[in-house]
Protein backbone atom coordinates (compact mmCIF):
# COMPACT_ATOMS: atom_id res chain seq x y z
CA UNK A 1 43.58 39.72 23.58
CA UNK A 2 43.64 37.87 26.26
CA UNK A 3 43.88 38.94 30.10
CA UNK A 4 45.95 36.66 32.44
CA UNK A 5 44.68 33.71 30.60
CA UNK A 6 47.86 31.41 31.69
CA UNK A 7 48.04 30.40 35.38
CA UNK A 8 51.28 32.06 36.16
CA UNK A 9 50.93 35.25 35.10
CA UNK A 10 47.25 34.92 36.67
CA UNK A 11 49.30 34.62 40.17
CA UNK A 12 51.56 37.21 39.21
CA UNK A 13 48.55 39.90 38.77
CA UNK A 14 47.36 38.88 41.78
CA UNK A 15 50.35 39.01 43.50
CA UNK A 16 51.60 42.93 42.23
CA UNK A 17 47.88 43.57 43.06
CA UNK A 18 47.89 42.28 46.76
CA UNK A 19 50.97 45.30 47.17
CA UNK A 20 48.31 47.99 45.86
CA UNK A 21 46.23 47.33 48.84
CA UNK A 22 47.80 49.57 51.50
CA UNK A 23 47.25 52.66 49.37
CA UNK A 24 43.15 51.57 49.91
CA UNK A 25 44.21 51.45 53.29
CA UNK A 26 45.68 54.58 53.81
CA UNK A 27 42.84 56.33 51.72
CA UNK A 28 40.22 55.35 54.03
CA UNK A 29 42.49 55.98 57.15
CA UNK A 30 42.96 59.58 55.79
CA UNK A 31 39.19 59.75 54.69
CA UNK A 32 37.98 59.03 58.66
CA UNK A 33 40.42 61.08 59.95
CA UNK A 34 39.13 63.89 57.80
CA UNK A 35 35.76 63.35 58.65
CA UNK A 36 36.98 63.49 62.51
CA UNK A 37 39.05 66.40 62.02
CA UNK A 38 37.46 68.14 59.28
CA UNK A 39 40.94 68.97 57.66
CA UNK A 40 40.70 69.83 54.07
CA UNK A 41 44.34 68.65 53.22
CA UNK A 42 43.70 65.38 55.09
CA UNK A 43 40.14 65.12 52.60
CA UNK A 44 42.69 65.90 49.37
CA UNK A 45 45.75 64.03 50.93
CA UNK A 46 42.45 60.53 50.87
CA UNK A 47 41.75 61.18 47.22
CA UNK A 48 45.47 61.34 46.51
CA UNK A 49 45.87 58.14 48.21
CA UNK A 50 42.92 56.76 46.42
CA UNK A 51 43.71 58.19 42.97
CA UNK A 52 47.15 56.12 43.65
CA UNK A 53 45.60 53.04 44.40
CA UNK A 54 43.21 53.25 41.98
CA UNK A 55 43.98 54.25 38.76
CA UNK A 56 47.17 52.50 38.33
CA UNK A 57 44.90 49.14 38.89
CA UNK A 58 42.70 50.25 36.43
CA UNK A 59 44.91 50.58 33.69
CA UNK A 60 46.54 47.30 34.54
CA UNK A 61 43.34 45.25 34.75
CA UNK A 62 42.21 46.95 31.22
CA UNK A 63 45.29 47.94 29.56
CA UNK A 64 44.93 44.62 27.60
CA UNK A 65 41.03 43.98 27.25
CA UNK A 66 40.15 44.56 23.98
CA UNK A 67 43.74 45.67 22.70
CA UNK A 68 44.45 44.04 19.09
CA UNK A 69 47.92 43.07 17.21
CA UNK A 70 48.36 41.88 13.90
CA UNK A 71 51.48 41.58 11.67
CA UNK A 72 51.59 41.21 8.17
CA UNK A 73 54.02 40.88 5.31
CA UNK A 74 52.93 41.94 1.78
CA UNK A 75 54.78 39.01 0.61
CA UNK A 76 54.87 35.67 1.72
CA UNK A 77 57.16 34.63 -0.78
CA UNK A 78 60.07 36.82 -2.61
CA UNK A 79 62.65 36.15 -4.52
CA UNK A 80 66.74 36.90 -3.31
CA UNK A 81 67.68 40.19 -2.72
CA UNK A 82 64.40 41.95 -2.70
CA UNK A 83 62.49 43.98 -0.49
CA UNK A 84 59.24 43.04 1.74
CA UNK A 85 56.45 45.71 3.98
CA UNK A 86 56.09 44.46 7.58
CA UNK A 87 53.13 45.76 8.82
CA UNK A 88 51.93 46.11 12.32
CA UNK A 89 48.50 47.03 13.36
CA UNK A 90 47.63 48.19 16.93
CA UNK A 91 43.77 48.32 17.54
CA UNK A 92 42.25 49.41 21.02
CA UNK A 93 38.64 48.55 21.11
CA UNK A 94 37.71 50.31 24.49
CA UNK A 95 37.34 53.66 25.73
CA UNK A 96 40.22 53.41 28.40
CA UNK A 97 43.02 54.91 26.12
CA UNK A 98 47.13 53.93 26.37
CA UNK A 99 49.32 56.71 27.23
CA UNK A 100 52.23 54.35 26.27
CA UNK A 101 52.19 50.93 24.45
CA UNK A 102 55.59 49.22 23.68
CA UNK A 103 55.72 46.29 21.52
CA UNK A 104 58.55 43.87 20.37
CA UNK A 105 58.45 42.21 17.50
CA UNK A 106 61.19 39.39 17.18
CA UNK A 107 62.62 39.22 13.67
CA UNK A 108 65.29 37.40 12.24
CA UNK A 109 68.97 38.96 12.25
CA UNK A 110 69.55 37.53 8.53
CA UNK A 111 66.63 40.12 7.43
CA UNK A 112 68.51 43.62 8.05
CA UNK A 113 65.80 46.10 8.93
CA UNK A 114 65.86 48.86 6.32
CA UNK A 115 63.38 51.34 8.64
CA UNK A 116 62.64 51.69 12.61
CA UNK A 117 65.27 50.23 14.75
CA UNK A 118 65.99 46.96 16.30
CA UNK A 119 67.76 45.82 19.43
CA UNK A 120 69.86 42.76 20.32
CA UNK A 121 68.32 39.85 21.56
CA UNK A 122 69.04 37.02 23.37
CA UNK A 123 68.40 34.41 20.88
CA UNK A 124 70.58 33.31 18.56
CA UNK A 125 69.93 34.78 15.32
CA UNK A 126 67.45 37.15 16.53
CA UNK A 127 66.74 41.01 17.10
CA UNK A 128 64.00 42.46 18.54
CA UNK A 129 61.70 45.63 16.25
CA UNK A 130 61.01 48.12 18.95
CA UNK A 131 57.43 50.30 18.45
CA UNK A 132 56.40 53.15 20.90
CA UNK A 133 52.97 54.15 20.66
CA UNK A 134 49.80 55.84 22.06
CA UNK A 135 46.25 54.79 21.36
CA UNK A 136 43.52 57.12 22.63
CA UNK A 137 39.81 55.05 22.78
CA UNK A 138 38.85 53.29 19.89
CA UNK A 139 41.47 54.17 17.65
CA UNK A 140 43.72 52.18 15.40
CA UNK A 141 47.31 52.79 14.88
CA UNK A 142 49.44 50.44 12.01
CA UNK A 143 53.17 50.75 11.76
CA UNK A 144 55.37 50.24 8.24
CA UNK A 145 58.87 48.37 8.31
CA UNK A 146 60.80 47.83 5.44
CA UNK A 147 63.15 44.78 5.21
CA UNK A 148 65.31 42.79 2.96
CA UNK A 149 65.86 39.25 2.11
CA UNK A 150 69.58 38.76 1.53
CA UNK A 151 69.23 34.99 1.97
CA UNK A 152 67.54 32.06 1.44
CA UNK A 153 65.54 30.21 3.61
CA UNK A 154 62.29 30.29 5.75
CA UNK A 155 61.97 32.66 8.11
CA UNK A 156 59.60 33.50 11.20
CA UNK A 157 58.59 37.24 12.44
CA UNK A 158 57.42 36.89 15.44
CA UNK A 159 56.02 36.43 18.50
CA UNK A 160 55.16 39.75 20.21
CA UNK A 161 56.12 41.22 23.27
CA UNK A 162 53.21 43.97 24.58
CA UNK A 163 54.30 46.26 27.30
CA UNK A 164 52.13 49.00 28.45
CA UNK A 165 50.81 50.29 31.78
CA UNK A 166 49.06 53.05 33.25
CA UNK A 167 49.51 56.79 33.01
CA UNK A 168 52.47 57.30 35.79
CA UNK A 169 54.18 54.41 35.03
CA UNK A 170 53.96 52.76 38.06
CA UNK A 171 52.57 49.08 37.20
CA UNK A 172 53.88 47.85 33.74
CA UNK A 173 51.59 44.92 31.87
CA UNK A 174 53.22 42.66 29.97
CA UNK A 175 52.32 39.58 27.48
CA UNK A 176 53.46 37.57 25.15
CA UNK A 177 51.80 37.23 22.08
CA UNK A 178 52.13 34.36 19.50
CA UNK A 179 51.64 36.03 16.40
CA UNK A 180 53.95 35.28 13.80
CA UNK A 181 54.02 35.18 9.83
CA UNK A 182 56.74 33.21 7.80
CA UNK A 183 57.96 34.52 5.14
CA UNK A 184 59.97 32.55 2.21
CA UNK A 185 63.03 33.26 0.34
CA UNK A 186 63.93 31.75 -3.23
CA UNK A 187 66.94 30.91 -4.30
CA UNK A 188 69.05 32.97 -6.82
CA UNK A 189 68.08 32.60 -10.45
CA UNK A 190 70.42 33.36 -12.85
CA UNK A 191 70.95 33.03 -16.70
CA UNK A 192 73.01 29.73 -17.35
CA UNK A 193 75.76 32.01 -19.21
CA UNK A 194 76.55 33.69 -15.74
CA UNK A 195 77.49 30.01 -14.47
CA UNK A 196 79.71 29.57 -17.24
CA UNK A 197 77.07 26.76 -19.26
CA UNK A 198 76.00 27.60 -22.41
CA UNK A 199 72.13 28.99 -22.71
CA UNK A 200 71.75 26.75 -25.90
CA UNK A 201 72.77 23.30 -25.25
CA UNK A 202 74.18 23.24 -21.71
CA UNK A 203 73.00 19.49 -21.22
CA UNK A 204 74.39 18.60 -24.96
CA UNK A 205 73.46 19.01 -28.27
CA UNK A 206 69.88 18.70 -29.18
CA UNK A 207 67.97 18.51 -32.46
CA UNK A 208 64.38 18.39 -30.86
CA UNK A 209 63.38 18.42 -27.08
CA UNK A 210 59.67 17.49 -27.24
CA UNK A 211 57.61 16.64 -30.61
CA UNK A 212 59.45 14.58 -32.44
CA UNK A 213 55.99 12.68 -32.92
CA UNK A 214 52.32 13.87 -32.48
CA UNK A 215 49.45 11.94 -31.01
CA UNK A 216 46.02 12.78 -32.79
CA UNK A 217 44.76 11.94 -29.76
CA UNK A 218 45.60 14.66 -27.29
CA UNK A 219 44.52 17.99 -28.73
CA UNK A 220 46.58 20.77 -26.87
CA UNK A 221 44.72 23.73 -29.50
CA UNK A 222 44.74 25.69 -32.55
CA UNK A 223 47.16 28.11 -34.42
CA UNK A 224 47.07 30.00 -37.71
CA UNK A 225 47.80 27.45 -40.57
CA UNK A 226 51.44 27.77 -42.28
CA UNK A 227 52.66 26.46 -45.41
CA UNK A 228 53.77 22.93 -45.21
CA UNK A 229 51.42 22.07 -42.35
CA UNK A 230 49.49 18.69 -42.90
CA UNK A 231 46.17 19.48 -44.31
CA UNK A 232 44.88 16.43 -42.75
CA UNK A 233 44.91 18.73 -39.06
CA UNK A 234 43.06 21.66 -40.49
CA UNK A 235 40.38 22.55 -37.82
CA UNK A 236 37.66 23.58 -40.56
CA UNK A 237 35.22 24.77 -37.46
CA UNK A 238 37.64 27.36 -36.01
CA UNK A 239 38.68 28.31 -39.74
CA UNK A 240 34.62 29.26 -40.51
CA UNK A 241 34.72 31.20 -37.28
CA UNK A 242 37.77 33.39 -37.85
CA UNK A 243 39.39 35.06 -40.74
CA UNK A 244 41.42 32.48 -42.34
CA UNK A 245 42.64 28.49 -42.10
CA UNK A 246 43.02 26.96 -38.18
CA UNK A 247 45.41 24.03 -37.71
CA UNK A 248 44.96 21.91 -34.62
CA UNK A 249 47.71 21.20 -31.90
CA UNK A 250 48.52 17.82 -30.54
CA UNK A 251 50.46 16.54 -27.11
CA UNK A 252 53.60 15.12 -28.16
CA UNK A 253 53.68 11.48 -27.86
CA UNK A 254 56.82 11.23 -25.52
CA UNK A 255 57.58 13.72 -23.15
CA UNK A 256 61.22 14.55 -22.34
CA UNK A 257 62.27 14.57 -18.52
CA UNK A 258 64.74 16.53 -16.19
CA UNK A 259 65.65 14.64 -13.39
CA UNK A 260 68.00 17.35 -11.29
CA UNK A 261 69.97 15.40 -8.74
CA UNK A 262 70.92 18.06 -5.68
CA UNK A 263 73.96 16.80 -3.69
CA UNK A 264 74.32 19.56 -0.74
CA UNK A 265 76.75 18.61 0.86
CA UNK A 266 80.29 20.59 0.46
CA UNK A 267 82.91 18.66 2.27
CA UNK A 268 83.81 15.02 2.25
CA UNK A 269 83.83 14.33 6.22
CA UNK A 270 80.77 15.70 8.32
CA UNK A 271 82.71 16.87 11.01
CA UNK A 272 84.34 19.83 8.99
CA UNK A 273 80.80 21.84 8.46
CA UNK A 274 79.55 23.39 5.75
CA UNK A 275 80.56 25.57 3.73
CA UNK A 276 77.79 28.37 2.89
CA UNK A 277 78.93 30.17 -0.03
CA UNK A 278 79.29 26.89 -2.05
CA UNK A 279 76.34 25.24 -0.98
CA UNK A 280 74.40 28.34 -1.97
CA UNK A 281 75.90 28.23 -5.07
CA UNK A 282 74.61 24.58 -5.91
CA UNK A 283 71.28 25.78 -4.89
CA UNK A 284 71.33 28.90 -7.09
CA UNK A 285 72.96 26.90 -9.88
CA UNK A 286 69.96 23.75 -9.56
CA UNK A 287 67.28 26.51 -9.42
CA UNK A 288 68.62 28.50 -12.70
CA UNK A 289 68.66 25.13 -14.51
CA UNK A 290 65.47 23.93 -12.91
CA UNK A 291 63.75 27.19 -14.77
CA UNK A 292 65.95 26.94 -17.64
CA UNK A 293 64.48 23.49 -18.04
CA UNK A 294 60.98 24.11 -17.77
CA UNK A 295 61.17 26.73 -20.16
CA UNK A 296 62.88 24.28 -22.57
CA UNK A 297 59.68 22.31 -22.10
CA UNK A 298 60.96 19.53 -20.29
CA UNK A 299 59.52 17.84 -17.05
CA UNK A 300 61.45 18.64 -14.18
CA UNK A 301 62.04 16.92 -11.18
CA UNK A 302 64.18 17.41 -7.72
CA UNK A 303 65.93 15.06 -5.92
CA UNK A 304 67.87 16.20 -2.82
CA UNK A 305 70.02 14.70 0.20
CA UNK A 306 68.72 17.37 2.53
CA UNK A 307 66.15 18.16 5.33
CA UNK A 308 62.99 20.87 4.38
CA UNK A 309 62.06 23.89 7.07
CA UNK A 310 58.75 23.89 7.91
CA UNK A 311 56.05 25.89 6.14
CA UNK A 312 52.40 26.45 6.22
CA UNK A 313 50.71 24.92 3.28
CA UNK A 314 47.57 27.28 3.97
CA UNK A 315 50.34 30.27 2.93
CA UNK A 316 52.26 28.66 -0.37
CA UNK A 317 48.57 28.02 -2.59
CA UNK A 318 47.46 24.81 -4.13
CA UNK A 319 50.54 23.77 -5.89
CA UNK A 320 51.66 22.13 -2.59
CA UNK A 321 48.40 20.68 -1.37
CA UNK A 322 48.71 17.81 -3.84
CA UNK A 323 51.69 15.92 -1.42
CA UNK A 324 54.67 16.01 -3.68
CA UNK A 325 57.29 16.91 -1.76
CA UNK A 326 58.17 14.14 0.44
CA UNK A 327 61.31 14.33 3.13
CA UNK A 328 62.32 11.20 4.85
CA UNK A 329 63.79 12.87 8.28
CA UNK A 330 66.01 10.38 9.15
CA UNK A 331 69.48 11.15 9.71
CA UNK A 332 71.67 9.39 7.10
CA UNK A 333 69.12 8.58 4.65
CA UNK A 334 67.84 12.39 4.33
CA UNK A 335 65.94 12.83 1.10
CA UNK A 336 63.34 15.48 -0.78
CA UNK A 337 61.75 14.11 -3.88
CA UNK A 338 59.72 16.19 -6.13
CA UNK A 339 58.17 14.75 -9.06
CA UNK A 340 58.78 15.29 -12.82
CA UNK A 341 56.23 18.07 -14.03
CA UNK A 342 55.61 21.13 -16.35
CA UNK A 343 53.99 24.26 -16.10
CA UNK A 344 54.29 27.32 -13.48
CA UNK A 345 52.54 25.53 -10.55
CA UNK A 346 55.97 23.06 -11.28
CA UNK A 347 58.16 26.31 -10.74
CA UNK A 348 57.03 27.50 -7.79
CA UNK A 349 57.17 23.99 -6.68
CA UNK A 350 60.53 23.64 -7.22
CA UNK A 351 61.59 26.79 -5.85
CA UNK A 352 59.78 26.33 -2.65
CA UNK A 353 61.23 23.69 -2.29
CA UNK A 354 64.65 24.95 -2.77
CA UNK A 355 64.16 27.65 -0.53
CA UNK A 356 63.05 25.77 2.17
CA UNK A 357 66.64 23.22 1.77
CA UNK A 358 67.98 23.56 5.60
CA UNK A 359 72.47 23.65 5.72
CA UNK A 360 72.34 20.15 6.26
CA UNK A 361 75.47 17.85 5.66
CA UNK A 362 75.97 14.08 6.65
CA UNK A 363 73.79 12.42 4.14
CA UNK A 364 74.86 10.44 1.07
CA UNK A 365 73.69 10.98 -2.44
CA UNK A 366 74.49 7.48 -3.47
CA UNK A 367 71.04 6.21 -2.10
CA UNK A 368 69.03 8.19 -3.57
CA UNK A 369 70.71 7.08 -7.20
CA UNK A 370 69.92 3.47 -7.03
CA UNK A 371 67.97 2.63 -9.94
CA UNK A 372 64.69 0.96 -8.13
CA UNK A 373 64.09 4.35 -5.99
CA UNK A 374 65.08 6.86 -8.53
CA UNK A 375 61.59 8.40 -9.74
CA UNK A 376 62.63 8.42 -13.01
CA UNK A 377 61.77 6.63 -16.57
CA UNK A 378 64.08 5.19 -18.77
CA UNK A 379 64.67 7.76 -21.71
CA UNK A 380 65.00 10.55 -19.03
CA UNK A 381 67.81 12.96 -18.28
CA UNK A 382 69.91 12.56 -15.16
CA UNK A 383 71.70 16.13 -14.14
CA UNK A 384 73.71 15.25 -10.95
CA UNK A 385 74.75 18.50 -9.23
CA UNK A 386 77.80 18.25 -6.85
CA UNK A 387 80.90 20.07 -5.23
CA UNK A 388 84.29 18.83 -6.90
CA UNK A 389 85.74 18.13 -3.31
CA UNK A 390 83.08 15.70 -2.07
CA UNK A 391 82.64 13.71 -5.32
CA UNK A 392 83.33 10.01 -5.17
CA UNK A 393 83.87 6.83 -7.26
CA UNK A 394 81.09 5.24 -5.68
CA UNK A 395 78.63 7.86 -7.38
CA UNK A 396 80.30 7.31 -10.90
CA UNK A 397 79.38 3.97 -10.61
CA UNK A 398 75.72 4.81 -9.65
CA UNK A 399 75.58 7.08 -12.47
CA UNK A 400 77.06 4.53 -14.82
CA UNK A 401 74.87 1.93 -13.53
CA UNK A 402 71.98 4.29 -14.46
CA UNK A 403 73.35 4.62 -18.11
CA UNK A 404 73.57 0.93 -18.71
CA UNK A 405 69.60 0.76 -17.69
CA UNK A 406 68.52 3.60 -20.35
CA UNK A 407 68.89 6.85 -18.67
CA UNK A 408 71.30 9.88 -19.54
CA UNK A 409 73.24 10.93 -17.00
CA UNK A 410 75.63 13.72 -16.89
CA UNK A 411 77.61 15.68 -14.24
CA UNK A 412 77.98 19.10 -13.04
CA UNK A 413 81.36 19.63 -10.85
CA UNK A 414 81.25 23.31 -8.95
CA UNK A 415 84.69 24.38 -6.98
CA UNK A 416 87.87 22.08 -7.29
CA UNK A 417 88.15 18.72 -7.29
CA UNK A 418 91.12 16.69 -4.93
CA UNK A 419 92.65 13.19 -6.00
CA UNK A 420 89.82 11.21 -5.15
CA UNK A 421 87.76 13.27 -7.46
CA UNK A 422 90.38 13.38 -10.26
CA UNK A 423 89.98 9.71 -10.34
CA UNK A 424 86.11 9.57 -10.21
CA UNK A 425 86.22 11.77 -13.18
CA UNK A 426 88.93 10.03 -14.72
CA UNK A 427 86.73 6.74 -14.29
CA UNK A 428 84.06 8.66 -16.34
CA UNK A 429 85.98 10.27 -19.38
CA UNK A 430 83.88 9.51 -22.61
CA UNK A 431 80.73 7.99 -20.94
CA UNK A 432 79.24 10.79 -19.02
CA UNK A 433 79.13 13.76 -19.91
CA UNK A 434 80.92 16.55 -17.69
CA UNK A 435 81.05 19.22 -17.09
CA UNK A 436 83.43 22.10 -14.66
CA UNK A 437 82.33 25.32 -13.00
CA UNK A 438 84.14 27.57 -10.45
CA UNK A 439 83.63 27.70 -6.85
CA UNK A 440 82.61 30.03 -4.11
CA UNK A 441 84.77 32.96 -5.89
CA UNK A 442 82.31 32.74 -8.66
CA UNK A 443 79.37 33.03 -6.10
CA UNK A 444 80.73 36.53 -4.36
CA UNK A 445 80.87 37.31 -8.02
CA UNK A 446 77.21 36.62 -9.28
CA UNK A 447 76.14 38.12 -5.79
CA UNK A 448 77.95 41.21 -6.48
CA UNK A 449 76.36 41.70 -9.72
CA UNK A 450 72.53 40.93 -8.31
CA UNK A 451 74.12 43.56 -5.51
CA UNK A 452 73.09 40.76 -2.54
CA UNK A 453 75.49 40.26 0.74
CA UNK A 454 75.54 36.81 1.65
CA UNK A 455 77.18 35.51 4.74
CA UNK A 456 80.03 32.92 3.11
CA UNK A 457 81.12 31.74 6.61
CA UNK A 458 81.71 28.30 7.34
CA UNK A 459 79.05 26.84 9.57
CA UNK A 460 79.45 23.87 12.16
CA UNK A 461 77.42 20.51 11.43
CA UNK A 462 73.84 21.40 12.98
CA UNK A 463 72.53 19.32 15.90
CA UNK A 464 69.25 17.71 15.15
CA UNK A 465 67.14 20.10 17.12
CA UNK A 466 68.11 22.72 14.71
CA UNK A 467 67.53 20.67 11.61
CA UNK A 468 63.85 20.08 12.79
CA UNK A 469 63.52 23.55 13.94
């Protein structure tokens, strides 16, 4: 750690150092004075004085040499409603021991601490996790918190604030400490059923998602042969190696594709706010389908009208290194992209990236439907996710523009729609297909049943500072 490393609190050290001085002063006036007289008490009153003066210094020039602090989280990543291990480790790497160490760890207020104790702070949003310790020389101390993860989002524990000082308490040290650790929530996932869509078709009938052809080309594997299996596929080396006939597995030759089309925002004019409990709802409801879909075997994309929090990519694994989440942070034209893609890297793409969606509200969804920007192939599935109340007749017509060029896309209206939205639907009857679900009532209701509190409040517009943030 380091030991008046920044230039103010250099001066300050010096400065609560320059008032130690007269108890030198006095320690050597006593001392001569003692020699003159040859007093006893004047000889202990000079070592009192010097014991005063010195030992207080001591501890504050080396209270902080050599003193270590590390959190960690056992998690970095958890999904709703779960638990995570904070972990704080104290190491002093000197022989000069701490009779008393106090540090402050800032945590989030959305995170309610389920062990230790925690104090207001004056941040928004914040608390402070209050340790007390003692280290004797060389000895490590580490410290277990228990917290859980109500919400969704990115969150930051940390920094630190180290307090400590020497044995009569007369000169306090104090730093701050940048060590933090982020930790992310998921989103809710839920079985389709508890939204009210049906787990078997909820985006329409089906009589075969992915191999409705097979290209001899791009061998996938082998399985057991069955009756009625071409004999032309048999995969005569892996049938003399095993116990009975092999049959090799081919790609399909067209790949079906999810396109899920996020539209966050919850009320039709900016100015009103947000409304949490619904816009969690659309982000619990695009996250259940996203999985649903990737277990169906389709390729599943994301396309949102929102900002992304921040997140180390050194903490969320090689999924994200490859670029694919893009956010264009201007202010009207706010957009996340993911690809379409398959496979579990895909998932915890997707619900990264969900997590990390920031209450944002302001930007349109008809720009990110236009046909030239949309990244998907004719042939593909459009799911378009939306709040009754903010739907428009401008976005019917995007979606029935995309119909007319070869895509399929349908509609998924959560809460209750007004007049304007009546129409817009009205405009769509019997060429896209859609579909209603309830509104915020039915989120206190799935959050009751997972047993997770979630703050429903409605939330002003945030300023761009705390968009970024």
């Amino acid at each position: 750690m380091s030991d008046g490393s920044h230039p103010q609190a250099t001066q300050m050290a010096r400065e609560t150092l320059l008032k130690r001085r007269p108890w030198y002063g006095l320690a050597v006036t006593l001392l001569l004075l003692s020699a003159v007289s040859r007093q006893p008490l004047v000889f202990l009153a000079a070592l009192f004085a010097l014991v005063c003066g010195l030992v207080p210094e001591l501890w504050y020039r080396r209270s902080l040499w050599r003193l270590r602090l590390d959190l960690e989280l056992d998690r970095s990543a958890v999904p709703l409603g779960q638990e995570v291990t904070l972990t704080l480790r104290a190491e002093n790497r000197k022989l000069l021991p701490l009779p008393w160490l106090e540090v402050e760890i800032e945590i989030p207020r959305q995170l309610p601490l389920l062990s230790g104790r925690s104090l207001p702070s004056y941040k928004a949003n914040r608390a402070l996790l209050v340790n007390g310790l003692a280290i004797w020389g060389y000895q490590r101390v580490r410290r277990r918190y228990r917290l859980r993860c109500p919400q969704r989002g990115v969150y930051s524990l940390g920094p630190l604030l180290v307090r400590t000082g020497d044995p009569f308490g007369w000169l306090i040290r104090q730093e701050l400490l940048e060590r933090q650790v982020r930790l992310l929530v998921y989103p809710q996932v839920l079985p389709l059923a508890d939204f009210g869509l049906t787990t078997l078709a909820p985006l329409g009938t089906q009589t075969s998602l992915l191999r409705l052809l097979e290209d001899p080309l791009r061998f996938a594997g082998v399985r057991p042969y069955q009756p009625g299996d071409d004999p032309r596929y048999l995969h005569w080396k892996a049938s003399a190696r095993g116990a009975g006939l092999y049959r090799k597995l081919f790609e399909p030759a067209s790949t079906a594709r999810l396109l899920l089309a996020l539209n966050i925002n919850t009320f039709r004019e900016p100015w009103m706010g947000i409304d949490a409990g619904l816009q969690e709802l659309l982000i619990s409801l695009t996250a259940s389908l996203a999985v649903w879909g990737l277990q169906a075997g389709y390729q599943v994309g994301l396309l949102v009208n929102s900002l992304l929090a921040p997140w180390d990519e050194r903490q969320t694994g090689p999924e994200e290194g490859r670029q694919l989440v893009r956010s264009d942070q201007a202010t009207y034209h706010a957009r996340v992209a993911v690809p379409c893609a398959r496979g579990d890297e895909q998932e915890l793409l997707l619900l990264r990236t969900l997590a990390r969606l920031l209450p944002y509200m302001g930007a349109a969804i008809d720009p990110l439907l236009e046909p030239e920007s949309l990244p998907l192939p004719a042939g593909g599935t459009l799911l378009l996710i939306t709040a009754a109340s903010v739907l428009q007749e401008s976005t019917v017509e995007c979606l029935l523009e995309l119909r007319r060029r070869g895509l399929a896309p349908q509609l998924v209206l959560v809460g209750e729609e007004d007049e304007v939205a009546a129409a817009a639907v009205q405009k769509a009857a019997g060429l896209i297909p859609v579909r209603h679900l309830q509104g915020k009532e039915q989120w206190h209701e799935l959050c009751q049943m997972a047993g997770v509190e979630m703050e429903t409040r409605r939330q002003p517009r945030p300023t761009c500072s705390d968009e970024l943030a």
